[in-house]
PDB file of N, CA and C in Angstrom:
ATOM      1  N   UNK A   1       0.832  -1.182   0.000  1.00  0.00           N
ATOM      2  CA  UNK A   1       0.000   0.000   0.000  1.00  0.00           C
ATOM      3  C   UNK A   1       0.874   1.241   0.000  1.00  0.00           C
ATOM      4  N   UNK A   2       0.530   2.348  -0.143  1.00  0.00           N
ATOM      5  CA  UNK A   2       0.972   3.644   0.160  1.00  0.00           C
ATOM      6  C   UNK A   2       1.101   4.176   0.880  1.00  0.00           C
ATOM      7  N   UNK A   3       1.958   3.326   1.832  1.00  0.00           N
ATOM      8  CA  UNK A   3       2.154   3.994   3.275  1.00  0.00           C
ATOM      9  C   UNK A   3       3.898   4.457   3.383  1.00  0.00           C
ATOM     10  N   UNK A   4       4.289   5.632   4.136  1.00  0.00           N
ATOM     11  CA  UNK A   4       5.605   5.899   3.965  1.00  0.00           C
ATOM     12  C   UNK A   4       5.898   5.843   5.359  1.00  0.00           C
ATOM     13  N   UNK A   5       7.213   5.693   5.947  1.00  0.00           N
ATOM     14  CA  UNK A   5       7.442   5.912   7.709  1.00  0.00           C
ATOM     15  C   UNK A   5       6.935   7.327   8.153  1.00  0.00           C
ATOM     16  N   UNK A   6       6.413   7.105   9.530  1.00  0.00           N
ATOM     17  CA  UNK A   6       5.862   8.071  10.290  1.00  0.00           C
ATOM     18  C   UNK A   6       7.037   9.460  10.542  1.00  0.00           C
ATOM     19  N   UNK A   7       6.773  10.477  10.355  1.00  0.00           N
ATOM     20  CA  UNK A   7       8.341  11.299  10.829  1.00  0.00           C
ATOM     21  C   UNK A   7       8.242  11.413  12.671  1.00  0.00           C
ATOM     22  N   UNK A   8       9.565  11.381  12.733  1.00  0.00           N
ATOM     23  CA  UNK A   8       9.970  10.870  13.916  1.00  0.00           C
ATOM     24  C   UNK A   8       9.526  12.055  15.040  1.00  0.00           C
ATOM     25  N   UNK A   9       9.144  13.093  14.442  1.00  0.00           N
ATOM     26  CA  UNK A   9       8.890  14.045  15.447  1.00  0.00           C
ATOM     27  C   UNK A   9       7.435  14.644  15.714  1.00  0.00           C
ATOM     28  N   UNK A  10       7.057  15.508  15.055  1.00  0.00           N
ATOM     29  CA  UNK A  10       5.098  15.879  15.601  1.00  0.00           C
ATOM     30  C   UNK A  10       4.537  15.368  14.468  1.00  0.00           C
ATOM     31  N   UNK A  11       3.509  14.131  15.590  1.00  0.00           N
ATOM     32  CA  UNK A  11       2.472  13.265  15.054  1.00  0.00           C
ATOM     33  C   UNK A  11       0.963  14.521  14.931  1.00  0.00           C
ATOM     34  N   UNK A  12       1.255  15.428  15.937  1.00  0.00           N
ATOM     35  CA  UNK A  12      -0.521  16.248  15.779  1.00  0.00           C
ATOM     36  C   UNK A  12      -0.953  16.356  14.754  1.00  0.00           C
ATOM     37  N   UNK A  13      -0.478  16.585  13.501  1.00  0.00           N
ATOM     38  CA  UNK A  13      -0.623  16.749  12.377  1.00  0.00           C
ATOM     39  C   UNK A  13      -1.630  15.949  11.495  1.00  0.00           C
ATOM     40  N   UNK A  14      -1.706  15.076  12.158  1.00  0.00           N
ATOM     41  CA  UNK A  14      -1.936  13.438  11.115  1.00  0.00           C
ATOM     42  C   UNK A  14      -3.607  13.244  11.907  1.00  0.00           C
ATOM     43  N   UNK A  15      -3.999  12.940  11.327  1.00  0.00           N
ATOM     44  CA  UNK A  15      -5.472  12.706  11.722  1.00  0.00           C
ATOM     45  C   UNK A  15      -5.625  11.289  10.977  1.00  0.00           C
ATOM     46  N   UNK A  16      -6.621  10.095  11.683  1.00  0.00           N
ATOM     47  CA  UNK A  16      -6.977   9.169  11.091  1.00  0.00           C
ATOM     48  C   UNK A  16      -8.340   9.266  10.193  1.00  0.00           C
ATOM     49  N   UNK A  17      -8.253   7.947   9.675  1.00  0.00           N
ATOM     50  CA  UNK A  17      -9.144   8.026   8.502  1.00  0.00           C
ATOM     51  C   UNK A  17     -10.636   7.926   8.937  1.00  0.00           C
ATOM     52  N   UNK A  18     -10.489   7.340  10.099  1.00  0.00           N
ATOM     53  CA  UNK A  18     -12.214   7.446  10.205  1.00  0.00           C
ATOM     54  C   UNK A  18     -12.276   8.926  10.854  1.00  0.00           C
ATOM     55  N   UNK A  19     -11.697   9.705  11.288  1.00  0.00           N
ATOM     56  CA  UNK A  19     -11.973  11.506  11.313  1.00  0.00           C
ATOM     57  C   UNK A  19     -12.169  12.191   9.910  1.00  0.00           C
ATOM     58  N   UNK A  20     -11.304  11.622   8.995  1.00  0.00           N
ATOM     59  CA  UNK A  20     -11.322  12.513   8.077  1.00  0.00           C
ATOM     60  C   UNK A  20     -13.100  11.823   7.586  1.00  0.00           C
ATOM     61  N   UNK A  21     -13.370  11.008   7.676  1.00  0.00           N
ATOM     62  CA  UNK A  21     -14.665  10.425   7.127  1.00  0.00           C
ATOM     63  C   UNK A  21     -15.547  11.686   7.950  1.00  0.00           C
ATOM     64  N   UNK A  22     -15.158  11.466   9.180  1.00  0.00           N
ATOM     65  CA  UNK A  22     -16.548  12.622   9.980  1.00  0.00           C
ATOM     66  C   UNK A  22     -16.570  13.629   9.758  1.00  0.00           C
ATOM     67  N   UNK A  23     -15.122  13.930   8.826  1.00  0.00           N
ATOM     68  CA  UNK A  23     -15.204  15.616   8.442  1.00  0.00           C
ATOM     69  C   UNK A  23     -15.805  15.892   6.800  1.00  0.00           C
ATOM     70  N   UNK A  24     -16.329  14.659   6.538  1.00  0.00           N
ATOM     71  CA  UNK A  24     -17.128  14.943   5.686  1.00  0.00           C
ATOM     72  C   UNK A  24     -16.538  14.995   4.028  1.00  0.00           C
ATOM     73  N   UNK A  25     -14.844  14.245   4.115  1.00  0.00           N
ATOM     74  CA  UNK A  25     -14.039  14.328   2.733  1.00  0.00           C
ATOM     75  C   UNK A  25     -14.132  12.940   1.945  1.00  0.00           C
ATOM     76  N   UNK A  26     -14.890  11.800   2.135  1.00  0.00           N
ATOM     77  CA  UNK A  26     -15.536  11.107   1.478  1.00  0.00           C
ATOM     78  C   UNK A  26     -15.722   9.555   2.528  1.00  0.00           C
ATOM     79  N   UNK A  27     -15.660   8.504   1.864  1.00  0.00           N
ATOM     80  CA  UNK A  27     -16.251   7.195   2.348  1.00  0.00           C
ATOM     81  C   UNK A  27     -14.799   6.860   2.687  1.00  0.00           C
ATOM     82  N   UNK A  28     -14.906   5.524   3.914  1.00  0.00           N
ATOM     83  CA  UNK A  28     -13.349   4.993   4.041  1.00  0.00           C
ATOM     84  C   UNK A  28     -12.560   4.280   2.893  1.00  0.00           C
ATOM     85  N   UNK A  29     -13.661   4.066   2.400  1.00  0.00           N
ATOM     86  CA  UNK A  29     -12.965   2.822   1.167  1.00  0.00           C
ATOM     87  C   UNK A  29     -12.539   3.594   0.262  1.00  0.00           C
ATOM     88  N   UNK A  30     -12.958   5.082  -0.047  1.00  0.00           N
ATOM     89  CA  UNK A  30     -12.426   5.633  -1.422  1.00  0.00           C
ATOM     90  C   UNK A  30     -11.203   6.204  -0.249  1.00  0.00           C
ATOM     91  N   UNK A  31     -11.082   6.578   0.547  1.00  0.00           N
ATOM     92  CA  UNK A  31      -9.660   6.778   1.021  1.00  0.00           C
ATOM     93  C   UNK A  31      -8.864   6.081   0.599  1.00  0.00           C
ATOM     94  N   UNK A  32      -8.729   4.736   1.274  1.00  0.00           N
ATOM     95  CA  UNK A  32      -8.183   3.606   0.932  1.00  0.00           C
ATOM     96  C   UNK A  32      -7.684   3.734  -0.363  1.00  0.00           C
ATOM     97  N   UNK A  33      -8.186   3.680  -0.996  1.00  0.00           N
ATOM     98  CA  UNK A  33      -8.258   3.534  -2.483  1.00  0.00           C
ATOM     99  C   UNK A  33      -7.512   5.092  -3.193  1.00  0.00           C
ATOM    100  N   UNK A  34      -7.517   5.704  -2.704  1.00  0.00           N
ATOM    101  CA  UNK A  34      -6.795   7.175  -3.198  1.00  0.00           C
ATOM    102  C   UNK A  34      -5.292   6.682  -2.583  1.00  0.00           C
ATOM    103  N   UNK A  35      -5.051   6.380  -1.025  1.00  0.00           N
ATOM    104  CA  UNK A  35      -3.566   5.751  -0.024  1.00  0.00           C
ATOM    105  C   UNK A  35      -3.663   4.861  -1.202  1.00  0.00           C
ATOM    106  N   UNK A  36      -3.491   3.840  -1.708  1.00  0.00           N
ATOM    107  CA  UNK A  36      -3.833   2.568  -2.159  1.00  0.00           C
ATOM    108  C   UNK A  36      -2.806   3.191  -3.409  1.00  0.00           C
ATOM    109  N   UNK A  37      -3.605   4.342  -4.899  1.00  0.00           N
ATOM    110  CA  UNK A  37      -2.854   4.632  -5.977  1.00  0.00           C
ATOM    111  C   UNK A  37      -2.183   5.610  -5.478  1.00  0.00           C
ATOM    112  N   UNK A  38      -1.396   5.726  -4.436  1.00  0.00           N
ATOM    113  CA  UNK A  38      -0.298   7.014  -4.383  1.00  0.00           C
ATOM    114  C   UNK A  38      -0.873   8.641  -4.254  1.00  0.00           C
ATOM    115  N   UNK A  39      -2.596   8.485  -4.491  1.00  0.00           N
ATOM    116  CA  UNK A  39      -2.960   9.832  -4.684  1.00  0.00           C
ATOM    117  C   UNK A  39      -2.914  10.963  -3.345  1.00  0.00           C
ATOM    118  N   UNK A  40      -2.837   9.709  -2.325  1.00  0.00           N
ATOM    119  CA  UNK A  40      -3.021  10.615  -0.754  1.00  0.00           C
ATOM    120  C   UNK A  40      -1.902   9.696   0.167  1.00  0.00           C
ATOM    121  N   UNK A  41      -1.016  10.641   0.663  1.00  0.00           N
ATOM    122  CA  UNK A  41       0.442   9.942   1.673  1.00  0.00           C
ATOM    123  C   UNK A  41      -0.513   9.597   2.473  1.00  0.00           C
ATOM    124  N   UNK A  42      -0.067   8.620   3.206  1.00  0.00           N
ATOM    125  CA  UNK A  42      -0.560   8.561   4.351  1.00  0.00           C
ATOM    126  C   UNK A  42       0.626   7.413   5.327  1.00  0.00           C
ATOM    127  N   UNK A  43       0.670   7.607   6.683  1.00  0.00           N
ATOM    128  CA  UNK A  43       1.282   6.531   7.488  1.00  0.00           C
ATOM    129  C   UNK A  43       0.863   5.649   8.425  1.00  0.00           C
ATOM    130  N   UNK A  44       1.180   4.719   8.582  1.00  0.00           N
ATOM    131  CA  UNK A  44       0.991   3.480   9.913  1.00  0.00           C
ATOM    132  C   UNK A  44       1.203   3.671  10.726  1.00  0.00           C
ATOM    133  N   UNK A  45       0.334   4.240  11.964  1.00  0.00           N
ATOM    134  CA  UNK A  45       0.764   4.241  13.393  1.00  0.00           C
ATOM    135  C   UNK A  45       0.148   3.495  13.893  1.00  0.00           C
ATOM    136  N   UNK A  46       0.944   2.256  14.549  1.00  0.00           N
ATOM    137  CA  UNK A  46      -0.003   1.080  15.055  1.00  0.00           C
ATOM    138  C   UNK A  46      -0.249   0.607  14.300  1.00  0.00           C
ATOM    139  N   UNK A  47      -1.657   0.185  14.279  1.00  0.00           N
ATOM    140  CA  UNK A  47      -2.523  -0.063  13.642  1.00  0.00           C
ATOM    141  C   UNK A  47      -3.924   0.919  13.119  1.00  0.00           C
ATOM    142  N   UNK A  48      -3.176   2.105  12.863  1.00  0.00           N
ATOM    143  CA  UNK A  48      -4.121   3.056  12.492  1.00  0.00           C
ATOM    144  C   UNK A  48      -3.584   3.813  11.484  1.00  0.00           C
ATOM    145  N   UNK A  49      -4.401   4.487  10.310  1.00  0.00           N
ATOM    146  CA  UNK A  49      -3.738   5.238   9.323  1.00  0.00           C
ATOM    147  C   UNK A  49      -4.185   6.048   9.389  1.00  0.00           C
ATOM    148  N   UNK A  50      -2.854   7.168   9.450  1.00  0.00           N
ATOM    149  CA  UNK A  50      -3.116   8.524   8.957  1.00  0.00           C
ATOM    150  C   UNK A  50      -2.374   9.312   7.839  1.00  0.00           C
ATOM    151  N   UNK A  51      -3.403  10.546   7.776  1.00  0.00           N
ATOM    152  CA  UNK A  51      -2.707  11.428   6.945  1.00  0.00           C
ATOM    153  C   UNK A  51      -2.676  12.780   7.588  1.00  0.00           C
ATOM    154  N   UNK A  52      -1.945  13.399   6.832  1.00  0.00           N
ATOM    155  CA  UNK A  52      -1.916  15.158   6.868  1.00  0.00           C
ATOM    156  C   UNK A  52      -3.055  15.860   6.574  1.00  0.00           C
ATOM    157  N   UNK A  53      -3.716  16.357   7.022  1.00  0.00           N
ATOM    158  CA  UNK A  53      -4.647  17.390   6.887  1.00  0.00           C
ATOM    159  C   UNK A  53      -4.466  18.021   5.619  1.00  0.00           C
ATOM    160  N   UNK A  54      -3.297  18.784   5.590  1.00  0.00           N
ATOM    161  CA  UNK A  54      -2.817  19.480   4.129  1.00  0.00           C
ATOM    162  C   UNK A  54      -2.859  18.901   3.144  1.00  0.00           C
ATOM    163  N   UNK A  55      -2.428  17.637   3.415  1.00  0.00           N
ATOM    164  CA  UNK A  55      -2.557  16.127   2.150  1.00  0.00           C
ATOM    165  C   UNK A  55      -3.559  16.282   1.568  1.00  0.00           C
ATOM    166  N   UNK A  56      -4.760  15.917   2.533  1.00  0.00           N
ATOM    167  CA  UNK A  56      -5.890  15.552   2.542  1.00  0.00           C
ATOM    168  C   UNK A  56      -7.046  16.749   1.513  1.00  0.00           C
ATOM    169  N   UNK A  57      -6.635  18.131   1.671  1.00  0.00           N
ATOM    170  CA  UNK A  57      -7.273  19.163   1.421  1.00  0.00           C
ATOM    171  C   UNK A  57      -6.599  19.067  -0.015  1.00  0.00           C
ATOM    172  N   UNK A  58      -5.524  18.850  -0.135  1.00  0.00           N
ATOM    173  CA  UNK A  58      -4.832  18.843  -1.590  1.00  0.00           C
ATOM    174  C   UNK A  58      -5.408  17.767  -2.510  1.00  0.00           C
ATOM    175  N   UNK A  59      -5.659  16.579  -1.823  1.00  0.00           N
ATOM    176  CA  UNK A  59      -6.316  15.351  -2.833  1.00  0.00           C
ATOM    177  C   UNK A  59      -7.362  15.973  -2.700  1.00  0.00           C
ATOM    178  N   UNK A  60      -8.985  16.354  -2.054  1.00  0.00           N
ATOM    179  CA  UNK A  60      -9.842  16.775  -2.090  1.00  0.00           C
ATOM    180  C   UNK A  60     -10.049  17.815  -3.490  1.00  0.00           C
ATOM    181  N   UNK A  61      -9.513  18.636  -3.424  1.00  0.00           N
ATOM    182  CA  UNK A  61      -9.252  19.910  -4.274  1.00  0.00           C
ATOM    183  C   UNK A  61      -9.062  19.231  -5.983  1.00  0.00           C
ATOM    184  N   UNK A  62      -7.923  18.277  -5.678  1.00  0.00           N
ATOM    185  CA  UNK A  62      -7.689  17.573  -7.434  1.00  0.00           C
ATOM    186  C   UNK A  62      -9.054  16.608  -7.499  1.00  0.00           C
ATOM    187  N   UNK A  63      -9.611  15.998  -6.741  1.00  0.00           N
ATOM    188  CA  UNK A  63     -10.740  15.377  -6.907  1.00  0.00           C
ATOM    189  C   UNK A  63     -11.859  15.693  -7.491  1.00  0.00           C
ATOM    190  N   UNK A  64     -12.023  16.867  -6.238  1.00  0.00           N
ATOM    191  CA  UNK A  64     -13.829  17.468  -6.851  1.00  0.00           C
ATOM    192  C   UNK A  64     -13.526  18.821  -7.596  1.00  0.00           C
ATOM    193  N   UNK A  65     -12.123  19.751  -7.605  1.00  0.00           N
ATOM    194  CA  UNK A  65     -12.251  20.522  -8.992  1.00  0.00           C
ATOM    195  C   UNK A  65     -12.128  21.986  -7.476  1.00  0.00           C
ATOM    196  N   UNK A  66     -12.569  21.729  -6.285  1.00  0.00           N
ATOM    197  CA  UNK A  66     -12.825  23.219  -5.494  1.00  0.00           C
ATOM    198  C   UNK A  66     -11.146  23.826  -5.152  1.00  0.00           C
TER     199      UNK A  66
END
């Protein structure tokens, strides 16, 4: 998958995927699937994935065109 190492220093940044779902930037599976073709970084903490907020607003934006 499209996961890269976590950076070693501030995690606040990174929000998981079922937040970004509650914030309303699409379904878990099309996440997945964006991490999945390279379209959205995201990392493994634990057993939980996250991404960057900034990431996140940047794939959003090439997606729906706003």
């Amino acid at each position: 998958m499209g996961y890269s190492p976590p950076p070693s220093s501030d995690l606040t940044h990174y929000i998981t995927l079922q937040e970004v779902v509650s914030l309303g930037y699409g379904a878990y599976q099309t996440l997945r699937e964006w991490i999945a073709d390279g379209r959205l970084p995201a990392v493994k903490i634990g057993s939980r994935i996250k991404v960057l907020r900034t990431d996140l607003d940047g794939t959003a934006e090439g997606v729906t065109g706003h």
